[in-house]
PDBML (XML) file of the C-alpha atoms, coordinates in Angstrom:
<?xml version="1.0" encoding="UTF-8" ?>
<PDBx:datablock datablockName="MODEL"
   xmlns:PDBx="http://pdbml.pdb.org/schema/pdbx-v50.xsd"
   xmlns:xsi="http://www.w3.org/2001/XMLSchema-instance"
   xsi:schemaLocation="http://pdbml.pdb.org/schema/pdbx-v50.xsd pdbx-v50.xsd">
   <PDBx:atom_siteCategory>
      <PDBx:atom_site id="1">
         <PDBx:B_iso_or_equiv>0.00</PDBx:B_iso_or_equiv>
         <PDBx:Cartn_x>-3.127</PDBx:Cartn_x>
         <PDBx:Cartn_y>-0.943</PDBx:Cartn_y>
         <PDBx:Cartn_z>4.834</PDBx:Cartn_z>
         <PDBx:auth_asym_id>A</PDBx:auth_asym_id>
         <PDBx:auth_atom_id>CA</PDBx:auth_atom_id>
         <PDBx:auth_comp_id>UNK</PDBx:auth_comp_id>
         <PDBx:auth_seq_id>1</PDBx:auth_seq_id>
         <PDBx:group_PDB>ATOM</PDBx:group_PDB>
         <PDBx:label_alt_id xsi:nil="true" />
         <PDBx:label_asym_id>A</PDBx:label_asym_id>
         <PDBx:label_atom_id>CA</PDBx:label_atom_id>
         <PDBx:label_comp_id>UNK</PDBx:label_comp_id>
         <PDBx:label_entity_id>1</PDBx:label_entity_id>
         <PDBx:label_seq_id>1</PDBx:label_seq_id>
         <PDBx:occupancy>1.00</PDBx:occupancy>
         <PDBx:pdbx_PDB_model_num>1</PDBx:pdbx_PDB_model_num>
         <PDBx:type_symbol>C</PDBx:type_symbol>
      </PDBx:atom_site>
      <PDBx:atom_site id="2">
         <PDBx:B_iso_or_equiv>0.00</PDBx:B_iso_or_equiv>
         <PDBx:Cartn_x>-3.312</PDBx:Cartn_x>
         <PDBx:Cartn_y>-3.764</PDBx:Cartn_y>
         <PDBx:Cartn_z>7.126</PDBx:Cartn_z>
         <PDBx:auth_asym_id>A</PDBx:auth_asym_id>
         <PDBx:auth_atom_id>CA</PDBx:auth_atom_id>
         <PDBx:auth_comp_id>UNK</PDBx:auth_comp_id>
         <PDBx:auth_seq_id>2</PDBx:auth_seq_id>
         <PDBx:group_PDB>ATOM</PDBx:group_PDB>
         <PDBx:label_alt_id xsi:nil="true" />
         <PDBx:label_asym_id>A</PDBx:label_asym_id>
         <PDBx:label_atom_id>CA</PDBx:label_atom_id>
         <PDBx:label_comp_id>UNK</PDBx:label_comp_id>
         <PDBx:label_entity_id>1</PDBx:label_entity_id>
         <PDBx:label_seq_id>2</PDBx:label_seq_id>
         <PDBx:occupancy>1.00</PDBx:occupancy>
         <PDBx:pdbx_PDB_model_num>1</PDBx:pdbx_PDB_model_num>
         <PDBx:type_symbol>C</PDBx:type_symbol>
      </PDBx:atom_site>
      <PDBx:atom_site id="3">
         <PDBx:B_iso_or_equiv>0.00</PDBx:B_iso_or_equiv>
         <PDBx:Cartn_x>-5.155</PDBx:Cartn_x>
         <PDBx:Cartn_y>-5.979</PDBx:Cartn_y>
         <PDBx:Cartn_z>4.627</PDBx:Cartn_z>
         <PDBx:auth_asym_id>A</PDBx:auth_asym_id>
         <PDBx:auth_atom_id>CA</PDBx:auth_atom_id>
         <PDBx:auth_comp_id>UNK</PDBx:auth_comp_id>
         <PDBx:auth_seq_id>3</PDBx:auth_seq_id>
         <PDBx:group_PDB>ATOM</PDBx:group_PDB>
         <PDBx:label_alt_id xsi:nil="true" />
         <PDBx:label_asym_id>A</PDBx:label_asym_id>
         <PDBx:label_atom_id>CA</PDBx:label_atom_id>
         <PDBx:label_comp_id>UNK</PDBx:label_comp_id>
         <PDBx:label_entity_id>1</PDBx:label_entity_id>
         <PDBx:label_seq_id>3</PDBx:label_seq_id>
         <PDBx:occupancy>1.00</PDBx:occupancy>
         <PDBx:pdbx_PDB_model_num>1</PDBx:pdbx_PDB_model_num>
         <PDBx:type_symbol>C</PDBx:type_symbol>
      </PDBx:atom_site>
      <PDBx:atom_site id="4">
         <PDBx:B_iso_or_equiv>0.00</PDBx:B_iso_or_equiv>
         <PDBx:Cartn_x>-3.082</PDBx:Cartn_x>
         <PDBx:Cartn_y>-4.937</PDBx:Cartn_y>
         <PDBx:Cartn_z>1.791</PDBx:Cartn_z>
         <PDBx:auth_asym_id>A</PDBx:auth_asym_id>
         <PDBx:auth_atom_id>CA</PDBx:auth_atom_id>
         <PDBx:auth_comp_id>UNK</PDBx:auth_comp_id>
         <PDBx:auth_seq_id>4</PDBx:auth_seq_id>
         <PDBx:group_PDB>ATOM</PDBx:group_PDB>
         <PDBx:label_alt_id xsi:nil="true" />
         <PDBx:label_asym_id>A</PDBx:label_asym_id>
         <PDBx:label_atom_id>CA</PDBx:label_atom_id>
         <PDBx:label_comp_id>UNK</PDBx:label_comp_id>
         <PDBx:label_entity_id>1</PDBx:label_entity_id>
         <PDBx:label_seq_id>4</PDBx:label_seq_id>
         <PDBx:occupancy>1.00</PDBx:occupancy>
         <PDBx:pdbx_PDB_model_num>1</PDBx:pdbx_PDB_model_num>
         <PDBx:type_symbol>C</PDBx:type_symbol>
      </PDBx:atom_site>
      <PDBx:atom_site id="5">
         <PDBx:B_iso_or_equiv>0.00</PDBx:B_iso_or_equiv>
         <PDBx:Cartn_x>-0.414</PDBx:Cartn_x>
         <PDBx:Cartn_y>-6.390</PDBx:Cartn_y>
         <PDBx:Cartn_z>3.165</PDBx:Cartn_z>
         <PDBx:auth_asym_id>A</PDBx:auth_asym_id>
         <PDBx:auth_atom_id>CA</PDBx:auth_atom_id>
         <PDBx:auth_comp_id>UNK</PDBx:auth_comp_id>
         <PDBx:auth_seq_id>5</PDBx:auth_seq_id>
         <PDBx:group_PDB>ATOM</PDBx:group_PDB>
         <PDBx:label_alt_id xsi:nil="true" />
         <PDBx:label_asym_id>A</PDBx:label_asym_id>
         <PDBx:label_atom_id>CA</PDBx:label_atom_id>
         <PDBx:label_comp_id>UNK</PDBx:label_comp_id>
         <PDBx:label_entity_id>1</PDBx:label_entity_id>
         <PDBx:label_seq_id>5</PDBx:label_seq_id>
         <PDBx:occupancy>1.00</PDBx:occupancy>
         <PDBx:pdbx_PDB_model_num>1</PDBx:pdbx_PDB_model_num>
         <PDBx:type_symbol>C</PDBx:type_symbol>
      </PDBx:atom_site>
      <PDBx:atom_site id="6">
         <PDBx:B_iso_or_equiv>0.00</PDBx:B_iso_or_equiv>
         <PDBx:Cartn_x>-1.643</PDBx:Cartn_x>
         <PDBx:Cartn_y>-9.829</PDBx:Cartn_y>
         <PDBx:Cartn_z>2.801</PDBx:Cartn_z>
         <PDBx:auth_asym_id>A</PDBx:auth_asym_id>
         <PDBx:auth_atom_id>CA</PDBx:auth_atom_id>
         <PDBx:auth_comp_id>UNK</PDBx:auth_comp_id>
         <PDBx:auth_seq_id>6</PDBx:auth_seq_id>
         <PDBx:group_PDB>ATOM</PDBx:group_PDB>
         <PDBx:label_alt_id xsi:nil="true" />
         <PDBx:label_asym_id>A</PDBx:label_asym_id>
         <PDBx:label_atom_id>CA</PDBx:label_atom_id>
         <PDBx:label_comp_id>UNK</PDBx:label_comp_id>
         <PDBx:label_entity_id>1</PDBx:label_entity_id>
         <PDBx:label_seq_id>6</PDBx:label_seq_id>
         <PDBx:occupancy>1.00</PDBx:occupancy>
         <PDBx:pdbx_PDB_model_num>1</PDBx:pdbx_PDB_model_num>
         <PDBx:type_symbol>C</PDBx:type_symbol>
      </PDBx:atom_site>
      <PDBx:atom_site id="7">
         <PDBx:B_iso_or_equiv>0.00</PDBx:B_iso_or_equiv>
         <PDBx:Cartn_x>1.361</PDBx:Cartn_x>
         <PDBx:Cartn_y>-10.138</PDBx:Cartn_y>
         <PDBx:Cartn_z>0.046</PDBx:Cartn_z>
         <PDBx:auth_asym_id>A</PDBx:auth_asym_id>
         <PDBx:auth_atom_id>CA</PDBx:auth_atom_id>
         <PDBx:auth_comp_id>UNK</PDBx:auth_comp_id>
         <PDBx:auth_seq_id>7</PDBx:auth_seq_id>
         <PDBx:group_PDB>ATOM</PDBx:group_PDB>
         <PDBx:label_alt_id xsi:nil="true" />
         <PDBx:label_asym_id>A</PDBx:label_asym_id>
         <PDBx:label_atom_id>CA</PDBx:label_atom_id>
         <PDBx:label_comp_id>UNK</PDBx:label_comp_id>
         <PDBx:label_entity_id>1</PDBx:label_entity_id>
         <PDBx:label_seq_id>7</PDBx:label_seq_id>
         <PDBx:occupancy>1.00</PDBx:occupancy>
         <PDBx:pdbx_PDB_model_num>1</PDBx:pdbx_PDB_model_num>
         <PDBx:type_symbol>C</PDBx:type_symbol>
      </PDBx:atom_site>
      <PDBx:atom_site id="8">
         <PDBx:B_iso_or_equiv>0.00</PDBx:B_iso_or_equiv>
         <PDBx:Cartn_x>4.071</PDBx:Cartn_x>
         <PDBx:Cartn_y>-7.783</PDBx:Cartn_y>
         <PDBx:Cartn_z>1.330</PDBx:Cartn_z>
         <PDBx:auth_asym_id>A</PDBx:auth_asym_id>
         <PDBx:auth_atom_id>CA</PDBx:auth_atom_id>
         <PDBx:auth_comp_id>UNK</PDBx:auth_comp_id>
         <PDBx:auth_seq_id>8</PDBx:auth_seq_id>
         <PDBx:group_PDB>ATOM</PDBx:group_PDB>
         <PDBx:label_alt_id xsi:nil="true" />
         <PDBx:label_asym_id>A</PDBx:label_asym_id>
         <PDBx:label_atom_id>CA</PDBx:label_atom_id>
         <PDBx:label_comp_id>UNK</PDBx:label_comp_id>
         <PDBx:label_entity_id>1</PDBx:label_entity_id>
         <PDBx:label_seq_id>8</PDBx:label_seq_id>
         <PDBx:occupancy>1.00</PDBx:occupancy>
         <PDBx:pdbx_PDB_model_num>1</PDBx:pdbx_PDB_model_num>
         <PDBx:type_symbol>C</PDBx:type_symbol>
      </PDBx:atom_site>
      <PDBx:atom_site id="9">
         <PDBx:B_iso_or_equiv>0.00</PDBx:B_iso_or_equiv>
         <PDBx:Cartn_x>4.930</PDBx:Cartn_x>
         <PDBx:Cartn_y>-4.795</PDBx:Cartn_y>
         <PDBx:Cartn_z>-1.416</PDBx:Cartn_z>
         <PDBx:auth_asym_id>A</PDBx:auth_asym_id>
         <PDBx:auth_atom_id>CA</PDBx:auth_atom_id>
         <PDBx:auth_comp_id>UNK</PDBx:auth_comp_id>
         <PDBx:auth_seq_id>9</PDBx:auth_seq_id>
         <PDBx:group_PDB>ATOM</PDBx:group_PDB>
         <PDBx:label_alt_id xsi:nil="true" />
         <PDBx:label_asym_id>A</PDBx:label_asym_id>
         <PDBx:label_atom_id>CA</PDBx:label_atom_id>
         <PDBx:label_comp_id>UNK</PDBx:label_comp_id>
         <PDBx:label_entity_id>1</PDBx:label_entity_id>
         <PDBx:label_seq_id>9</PDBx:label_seq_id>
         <PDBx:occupancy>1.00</PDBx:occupancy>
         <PDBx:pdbx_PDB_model_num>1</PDBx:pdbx_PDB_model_num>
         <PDBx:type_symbol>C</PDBx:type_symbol>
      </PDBx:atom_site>
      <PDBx:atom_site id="10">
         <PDBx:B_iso_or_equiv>0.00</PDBx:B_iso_or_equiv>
         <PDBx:Cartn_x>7.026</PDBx:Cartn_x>
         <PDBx:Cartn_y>-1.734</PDBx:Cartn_y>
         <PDBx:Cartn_z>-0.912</PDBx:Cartn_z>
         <PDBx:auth_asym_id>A</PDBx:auth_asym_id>
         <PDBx:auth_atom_id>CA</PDBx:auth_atom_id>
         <PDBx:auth_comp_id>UNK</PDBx:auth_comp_id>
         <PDBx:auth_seq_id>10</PDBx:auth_seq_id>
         <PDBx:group_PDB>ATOM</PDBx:group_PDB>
         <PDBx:label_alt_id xsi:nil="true" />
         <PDBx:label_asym_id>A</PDBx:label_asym_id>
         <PDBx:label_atom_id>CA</PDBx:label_atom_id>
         <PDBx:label_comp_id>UNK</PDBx:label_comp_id>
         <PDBx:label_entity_id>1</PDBx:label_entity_id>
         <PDBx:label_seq_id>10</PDBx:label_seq_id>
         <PDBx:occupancy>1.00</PDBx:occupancy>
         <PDBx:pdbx_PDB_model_num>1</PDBx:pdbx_PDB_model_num>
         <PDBx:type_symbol>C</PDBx:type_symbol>
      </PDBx:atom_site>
      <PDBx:atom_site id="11">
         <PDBx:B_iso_or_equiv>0.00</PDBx:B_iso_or_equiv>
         <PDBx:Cartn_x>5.420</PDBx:Cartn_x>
         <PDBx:Cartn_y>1.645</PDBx:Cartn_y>
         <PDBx:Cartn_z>0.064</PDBx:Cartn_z>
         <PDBx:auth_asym_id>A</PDBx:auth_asym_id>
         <PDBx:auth_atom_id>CA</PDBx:auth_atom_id>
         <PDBx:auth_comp_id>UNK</PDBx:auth_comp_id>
         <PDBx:auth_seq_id>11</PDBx:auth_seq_id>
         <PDBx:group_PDB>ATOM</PDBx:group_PDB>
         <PDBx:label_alt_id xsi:nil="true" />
         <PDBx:label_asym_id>A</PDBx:label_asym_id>
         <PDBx:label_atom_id>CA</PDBx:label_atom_id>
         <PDBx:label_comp_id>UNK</PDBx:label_comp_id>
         <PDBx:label_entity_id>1</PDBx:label_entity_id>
         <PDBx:label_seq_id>11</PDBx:label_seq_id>
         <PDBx:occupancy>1.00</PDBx:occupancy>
         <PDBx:pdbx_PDB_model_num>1</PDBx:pdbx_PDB_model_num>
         <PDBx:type_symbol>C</PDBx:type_symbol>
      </PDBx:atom_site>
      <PDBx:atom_site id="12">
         <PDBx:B_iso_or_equiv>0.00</PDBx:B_iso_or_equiv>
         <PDBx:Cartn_x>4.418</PDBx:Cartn_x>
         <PDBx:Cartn_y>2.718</PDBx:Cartn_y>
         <PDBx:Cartn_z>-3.263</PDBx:Cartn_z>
         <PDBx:auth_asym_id>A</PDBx:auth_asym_id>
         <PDBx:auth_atom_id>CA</PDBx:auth_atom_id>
         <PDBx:auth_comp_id>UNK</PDBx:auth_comp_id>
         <PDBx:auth_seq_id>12</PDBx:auth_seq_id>
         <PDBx:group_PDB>ATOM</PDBx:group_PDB>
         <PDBx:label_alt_id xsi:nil="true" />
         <PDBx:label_asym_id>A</PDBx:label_asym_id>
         <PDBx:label_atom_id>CA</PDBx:label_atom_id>
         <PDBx:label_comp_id>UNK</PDBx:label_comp_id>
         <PDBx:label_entity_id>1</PDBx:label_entity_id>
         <PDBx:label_seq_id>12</PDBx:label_seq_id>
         <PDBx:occupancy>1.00</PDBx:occupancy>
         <PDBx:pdbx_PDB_model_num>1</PDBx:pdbx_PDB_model_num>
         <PDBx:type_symbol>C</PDBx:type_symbol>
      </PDBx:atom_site>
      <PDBx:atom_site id="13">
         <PDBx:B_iso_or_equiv>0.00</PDBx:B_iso_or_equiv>
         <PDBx:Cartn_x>2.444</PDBx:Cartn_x>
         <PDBx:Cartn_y>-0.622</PDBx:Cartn_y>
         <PDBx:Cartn_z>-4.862</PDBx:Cartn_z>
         <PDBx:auth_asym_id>A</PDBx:auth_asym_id>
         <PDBx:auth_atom_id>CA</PDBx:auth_atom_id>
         <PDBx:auth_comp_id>UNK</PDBx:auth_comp_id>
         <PDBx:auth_seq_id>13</PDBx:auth_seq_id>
         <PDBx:group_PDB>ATOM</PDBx:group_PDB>
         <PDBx:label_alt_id xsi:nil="true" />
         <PDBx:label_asym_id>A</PDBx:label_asym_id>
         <PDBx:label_atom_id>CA</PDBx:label_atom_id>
         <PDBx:label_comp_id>UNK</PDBx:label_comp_id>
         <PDBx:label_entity_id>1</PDBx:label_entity_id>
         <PDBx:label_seq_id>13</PDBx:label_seq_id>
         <PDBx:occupancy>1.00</PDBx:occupancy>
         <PDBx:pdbx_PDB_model_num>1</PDBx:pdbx_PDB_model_num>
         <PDBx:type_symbol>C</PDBx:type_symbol>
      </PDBx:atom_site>
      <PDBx:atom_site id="14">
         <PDBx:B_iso_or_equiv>0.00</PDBx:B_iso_or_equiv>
         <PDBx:Cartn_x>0.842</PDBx:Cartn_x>
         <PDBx:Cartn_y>0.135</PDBx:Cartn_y>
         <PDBx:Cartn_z>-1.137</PDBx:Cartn_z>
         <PDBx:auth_asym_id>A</PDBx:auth_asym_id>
         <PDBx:auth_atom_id>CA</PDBx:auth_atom_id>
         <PDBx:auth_comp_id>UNK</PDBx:auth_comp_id>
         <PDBx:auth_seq_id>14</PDBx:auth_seq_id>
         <PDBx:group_PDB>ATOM</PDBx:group_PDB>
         <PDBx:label_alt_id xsi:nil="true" />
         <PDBx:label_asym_id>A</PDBx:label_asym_id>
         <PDBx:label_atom_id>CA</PDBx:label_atom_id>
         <PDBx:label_comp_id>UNK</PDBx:label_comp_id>
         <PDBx:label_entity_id>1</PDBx:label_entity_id>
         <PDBx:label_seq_id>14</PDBx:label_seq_id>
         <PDBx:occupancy>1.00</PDBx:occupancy>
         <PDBx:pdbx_PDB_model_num>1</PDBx:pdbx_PDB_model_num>
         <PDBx:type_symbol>C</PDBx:type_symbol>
      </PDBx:atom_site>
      <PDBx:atom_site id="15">
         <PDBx:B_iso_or_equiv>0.00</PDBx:B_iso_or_equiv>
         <PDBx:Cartn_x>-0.230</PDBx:Cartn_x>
         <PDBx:Cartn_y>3.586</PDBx:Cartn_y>
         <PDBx:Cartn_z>-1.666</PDBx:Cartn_z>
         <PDBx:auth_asym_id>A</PDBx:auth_asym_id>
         <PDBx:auth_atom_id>CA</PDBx:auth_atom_id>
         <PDBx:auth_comp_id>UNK</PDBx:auth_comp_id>
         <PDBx:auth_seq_id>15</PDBx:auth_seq_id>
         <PDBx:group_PDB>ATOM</PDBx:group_PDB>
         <PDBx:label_alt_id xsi:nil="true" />
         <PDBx:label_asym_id>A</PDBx:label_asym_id>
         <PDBx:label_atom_id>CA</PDBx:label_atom_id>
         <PDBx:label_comp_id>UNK</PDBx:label_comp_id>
         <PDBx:label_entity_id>1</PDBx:label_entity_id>
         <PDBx:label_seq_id>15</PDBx:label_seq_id>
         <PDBx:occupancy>1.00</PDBx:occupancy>
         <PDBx:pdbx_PDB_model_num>1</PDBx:pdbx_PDB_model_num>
         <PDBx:type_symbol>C</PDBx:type_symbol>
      </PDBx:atom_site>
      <PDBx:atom_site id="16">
         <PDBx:B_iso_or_equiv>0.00</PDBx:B_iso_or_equiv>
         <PDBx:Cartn_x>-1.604</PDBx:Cartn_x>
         <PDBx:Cartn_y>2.019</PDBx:Cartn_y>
         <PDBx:Cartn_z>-5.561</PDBx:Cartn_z>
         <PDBx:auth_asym_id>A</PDBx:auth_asym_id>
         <PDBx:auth_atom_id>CA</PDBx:auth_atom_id>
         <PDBx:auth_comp_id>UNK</PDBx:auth_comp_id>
         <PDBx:auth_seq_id>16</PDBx:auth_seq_id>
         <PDBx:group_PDB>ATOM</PDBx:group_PDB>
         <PDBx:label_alt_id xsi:nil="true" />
         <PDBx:label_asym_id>A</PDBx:label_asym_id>
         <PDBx:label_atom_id>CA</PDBx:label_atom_id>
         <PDBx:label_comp_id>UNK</PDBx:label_comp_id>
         <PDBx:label_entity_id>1</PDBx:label_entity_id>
         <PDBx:label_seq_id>16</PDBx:label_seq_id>
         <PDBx:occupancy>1.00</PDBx:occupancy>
         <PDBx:pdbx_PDB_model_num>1</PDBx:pdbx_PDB_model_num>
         <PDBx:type_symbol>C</PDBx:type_symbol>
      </PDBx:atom_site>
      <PDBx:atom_site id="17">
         <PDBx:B_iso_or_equiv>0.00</PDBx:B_iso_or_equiv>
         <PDBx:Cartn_x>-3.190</PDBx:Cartn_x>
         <PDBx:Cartn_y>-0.723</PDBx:Cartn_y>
         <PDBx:Cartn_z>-4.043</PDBx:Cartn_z>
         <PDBx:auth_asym_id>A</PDBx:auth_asym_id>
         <PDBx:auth_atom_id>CA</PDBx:auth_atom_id>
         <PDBx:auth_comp_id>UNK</PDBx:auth_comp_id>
         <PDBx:auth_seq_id>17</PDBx:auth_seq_id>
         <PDBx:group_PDB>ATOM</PDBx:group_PDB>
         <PDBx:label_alt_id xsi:nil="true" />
         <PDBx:label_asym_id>A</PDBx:label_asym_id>
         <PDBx:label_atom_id>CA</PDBx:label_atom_id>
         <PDBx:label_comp_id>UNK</PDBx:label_comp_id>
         <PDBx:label_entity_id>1</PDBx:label_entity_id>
         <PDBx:label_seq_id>17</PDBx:label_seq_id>
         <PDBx:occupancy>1.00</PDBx:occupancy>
         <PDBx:pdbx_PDB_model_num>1</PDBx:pdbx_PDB_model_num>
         <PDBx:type_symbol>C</PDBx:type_symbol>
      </PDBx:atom_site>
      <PDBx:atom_site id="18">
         <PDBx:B_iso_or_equiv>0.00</PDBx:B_iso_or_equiv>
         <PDBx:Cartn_x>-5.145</PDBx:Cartn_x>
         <PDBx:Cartn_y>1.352</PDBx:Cartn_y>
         <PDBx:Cartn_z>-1.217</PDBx:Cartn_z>
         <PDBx:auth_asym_id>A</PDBx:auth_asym_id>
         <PDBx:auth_atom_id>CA</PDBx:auth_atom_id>
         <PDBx:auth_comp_id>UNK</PDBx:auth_comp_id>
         <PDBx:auth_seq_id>18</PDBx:auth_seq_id>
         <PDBx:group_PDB>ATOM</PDBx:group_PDB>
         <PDBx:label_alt_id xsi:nil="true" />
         <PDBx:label_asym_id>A</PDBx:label_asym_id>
         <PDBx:label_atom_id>CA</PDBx:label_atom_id>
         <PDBx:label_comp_id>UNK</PDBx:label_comp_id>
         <PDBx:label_entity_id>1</PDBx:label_entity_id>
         <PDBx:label_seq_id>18</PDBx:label_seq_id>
         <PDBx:occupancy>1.00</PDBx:occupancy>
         <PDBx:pdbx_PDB_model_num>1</PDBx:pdbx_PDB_model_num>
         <PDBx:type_symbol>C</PDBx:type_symbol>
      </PDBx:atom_site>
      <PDBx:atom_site id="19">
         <PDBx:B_iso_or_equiv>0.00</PDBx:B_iso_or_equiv>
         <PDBx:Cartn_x>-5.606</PDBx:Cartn_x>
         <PDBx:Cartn_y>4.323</PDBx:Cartn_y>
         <PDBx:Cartn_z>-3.896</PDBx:Cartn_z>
         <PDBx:auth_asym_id>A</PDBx:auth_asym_id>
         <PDBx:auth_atom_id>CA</PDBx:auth_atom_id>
         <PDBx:auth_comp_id>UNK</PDBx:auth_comp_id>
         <PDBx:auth_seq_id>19</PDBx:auth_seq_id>
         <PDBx:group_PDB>ATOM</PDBx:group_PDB>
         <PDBx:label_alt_id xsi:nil="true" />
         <PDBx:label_asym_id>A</PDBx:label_asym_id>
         <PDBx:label_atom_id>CA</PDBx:label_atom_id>
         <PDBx:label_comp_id>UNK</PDBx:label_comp_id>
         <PDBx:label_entity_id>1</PDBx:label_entity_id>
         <PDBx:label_seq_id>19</PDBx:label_seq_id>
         <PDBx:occupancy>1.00</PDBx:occupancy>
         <PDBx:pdbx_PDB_model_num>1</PDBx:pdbx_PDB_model_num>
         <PDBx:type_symbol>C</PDBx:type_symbol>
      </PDBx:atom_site>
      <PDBx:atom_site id="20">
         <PDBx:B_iso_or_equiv>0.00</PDBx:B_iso_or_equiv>
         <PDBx:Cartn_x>-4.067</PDBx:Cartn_x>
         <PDBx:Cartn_y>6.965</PDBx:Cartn_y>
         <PDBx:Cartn_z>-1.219</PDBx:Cartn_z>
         <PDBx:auth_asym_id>A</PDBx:auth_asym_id>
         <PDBx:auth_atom_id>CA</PDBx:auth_atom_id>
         <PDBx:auth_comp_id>UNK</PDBx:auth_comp_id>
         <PDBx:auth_seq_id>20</PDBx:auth_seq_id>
         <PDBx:group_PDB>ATOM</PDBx:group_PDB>
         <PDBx:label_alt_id xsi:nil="true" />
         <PDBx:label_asym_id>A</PDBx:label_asym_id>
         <PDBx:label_atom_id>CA</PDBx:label_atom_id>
         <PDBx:label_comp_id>UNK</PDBx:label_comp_id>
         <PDBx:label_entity_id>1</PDBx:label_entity_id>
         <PDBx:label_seq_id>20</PDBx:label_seq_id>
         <PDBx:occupancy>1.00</PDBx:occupancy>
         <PDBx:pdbx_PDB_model_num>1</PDBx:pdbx_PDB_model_num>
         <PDBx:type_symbol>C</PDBx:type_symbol>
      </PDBx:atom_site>
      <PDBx:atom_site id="21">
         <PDBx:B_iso_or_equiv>0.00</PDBx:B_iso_or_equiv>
         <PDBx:Cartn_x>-0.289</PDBx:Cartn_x>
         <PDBx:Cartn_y>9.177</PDBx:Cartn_y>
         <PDBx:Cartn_z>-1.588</PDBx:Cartn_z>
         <PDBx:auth_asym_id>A</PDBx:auth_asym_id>
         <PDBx:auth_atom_id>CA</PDBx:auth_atom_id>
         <PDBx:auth_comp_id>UNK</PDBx:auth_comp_id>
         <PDBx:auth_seq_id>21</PDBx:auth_seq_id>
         <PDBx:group_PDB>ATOM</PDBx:group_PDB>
         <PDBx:label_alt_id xsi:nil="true" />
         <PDBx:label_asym_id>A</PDBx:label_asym_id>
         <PDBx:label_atom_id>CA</PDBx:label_atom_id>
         <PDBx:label_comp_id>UNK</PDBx:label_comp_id>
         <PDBx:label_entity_id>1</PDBx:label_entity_id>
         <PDBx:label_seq_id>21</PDBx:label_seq_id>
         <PDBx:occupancy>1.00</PDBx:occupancy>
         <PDBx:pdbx_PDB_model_num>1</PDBx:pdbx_PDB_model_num>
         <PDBx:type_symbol>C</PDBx:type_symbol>
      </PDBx:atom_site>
      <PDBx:atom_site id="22">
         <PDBx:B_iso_or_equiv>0.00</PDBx:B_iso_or_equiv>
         <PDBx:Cartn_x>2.970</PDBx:Cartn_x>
         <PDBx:Cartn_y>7.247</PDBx:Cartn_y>
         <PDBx:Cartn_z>-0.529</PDBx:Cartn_z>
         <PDBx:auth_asym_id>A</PDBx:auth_asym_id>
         <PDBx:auth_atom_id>CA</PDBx:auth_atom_id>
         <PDBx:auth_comp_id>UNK</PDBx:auth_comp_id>
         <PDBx:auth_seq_id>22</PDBx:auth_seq_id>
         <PDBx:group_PDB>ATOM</PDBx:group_PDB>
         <PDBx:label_alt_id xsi:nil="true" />
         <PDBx:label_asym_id>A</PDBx:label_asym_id>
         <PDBx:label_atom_id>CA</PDBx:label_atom_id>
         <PDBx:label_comp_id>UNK</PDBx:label_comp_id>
         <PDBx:label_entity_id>1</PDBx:label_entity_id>
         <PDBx:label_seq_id>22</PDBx:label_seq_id>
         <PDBx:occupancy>1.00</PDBx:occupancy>
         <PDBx:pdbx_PDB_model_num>1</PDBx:pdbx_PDB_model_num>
         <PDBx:type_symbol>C</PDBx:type_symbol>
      </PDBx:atom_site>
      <PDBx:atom_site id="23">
         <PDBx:B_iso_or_equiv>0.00</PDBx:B_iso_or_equiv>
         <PDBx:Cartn_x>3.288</PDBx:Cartn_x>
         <PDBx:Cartn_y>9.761</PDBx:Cartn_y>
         <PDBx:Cartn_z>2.188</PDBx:Cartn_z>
         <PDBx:auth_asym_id>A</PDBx:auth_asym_id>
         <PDBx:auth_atom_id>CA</PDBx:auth_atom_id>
         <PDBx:auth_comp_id>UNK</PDBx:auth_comp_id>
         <PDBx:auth_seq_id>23</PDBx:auth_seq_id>
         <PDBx:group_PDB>ATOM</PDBx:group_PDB>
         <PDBx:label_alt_id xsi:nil="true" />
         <PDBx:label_asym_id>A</PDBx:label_asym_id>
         <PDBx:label_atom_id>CA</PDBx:label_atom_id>
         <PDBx:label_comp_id>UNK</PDBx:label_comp_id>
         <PDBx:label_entity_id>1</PDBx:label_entity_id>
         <PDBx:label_seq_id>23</PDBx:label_seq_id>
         <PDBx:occupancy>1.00</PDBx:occupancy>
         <PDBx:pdbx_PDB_model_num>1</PDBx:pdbx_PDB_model_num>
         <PDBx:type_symbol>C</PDBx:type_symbol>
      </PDBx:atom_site>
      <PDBx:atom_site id="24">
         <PDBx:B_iso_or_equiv>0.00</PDBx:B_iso_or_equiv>
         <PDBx:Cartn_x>0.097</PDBx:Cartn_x>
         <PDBx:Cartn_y>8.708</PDBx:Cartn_y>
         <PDBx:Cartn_z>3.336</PDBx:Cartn_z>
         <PDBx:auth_asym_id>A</PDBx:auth_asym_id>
         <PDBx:auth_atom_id>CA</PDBx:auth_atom_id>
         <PDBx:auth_comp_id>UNK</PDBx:auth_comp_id>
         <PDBx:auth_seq_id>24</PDBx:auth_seq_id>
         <PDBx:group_PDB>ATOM</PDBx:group_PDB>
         <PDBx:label_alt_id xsi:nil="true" />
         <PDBx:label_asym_id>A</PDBx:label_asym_id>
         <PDBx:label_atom_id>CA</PDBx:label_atom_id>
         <PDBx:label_comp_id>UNK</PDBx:label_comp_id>
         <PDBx:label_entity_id>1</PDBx:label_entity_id>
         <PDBx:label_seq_id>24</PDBx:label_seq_id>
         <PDBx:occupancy>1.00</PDBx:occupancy>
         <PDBx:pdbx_PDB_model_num>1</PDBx:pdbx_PDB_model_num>
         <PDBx:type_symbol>C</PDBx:type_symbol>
      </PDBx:atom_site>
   </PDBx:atom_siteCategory>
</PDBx:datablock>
């Protein structure tokens, strides 16, 4: 998570870029 947010995104393009749920 921490190095996915090297370009900010909202909690969903997170989950896609980490391959995990948006609640987790």
């Amino acid at each position: 998570v921490l190095c996915a947010l090297a370009s900010p995104c909202a909690t969903g393009e997170l989950a896609r870029r980490i391959g995990v749920s948006i609640g987790t």
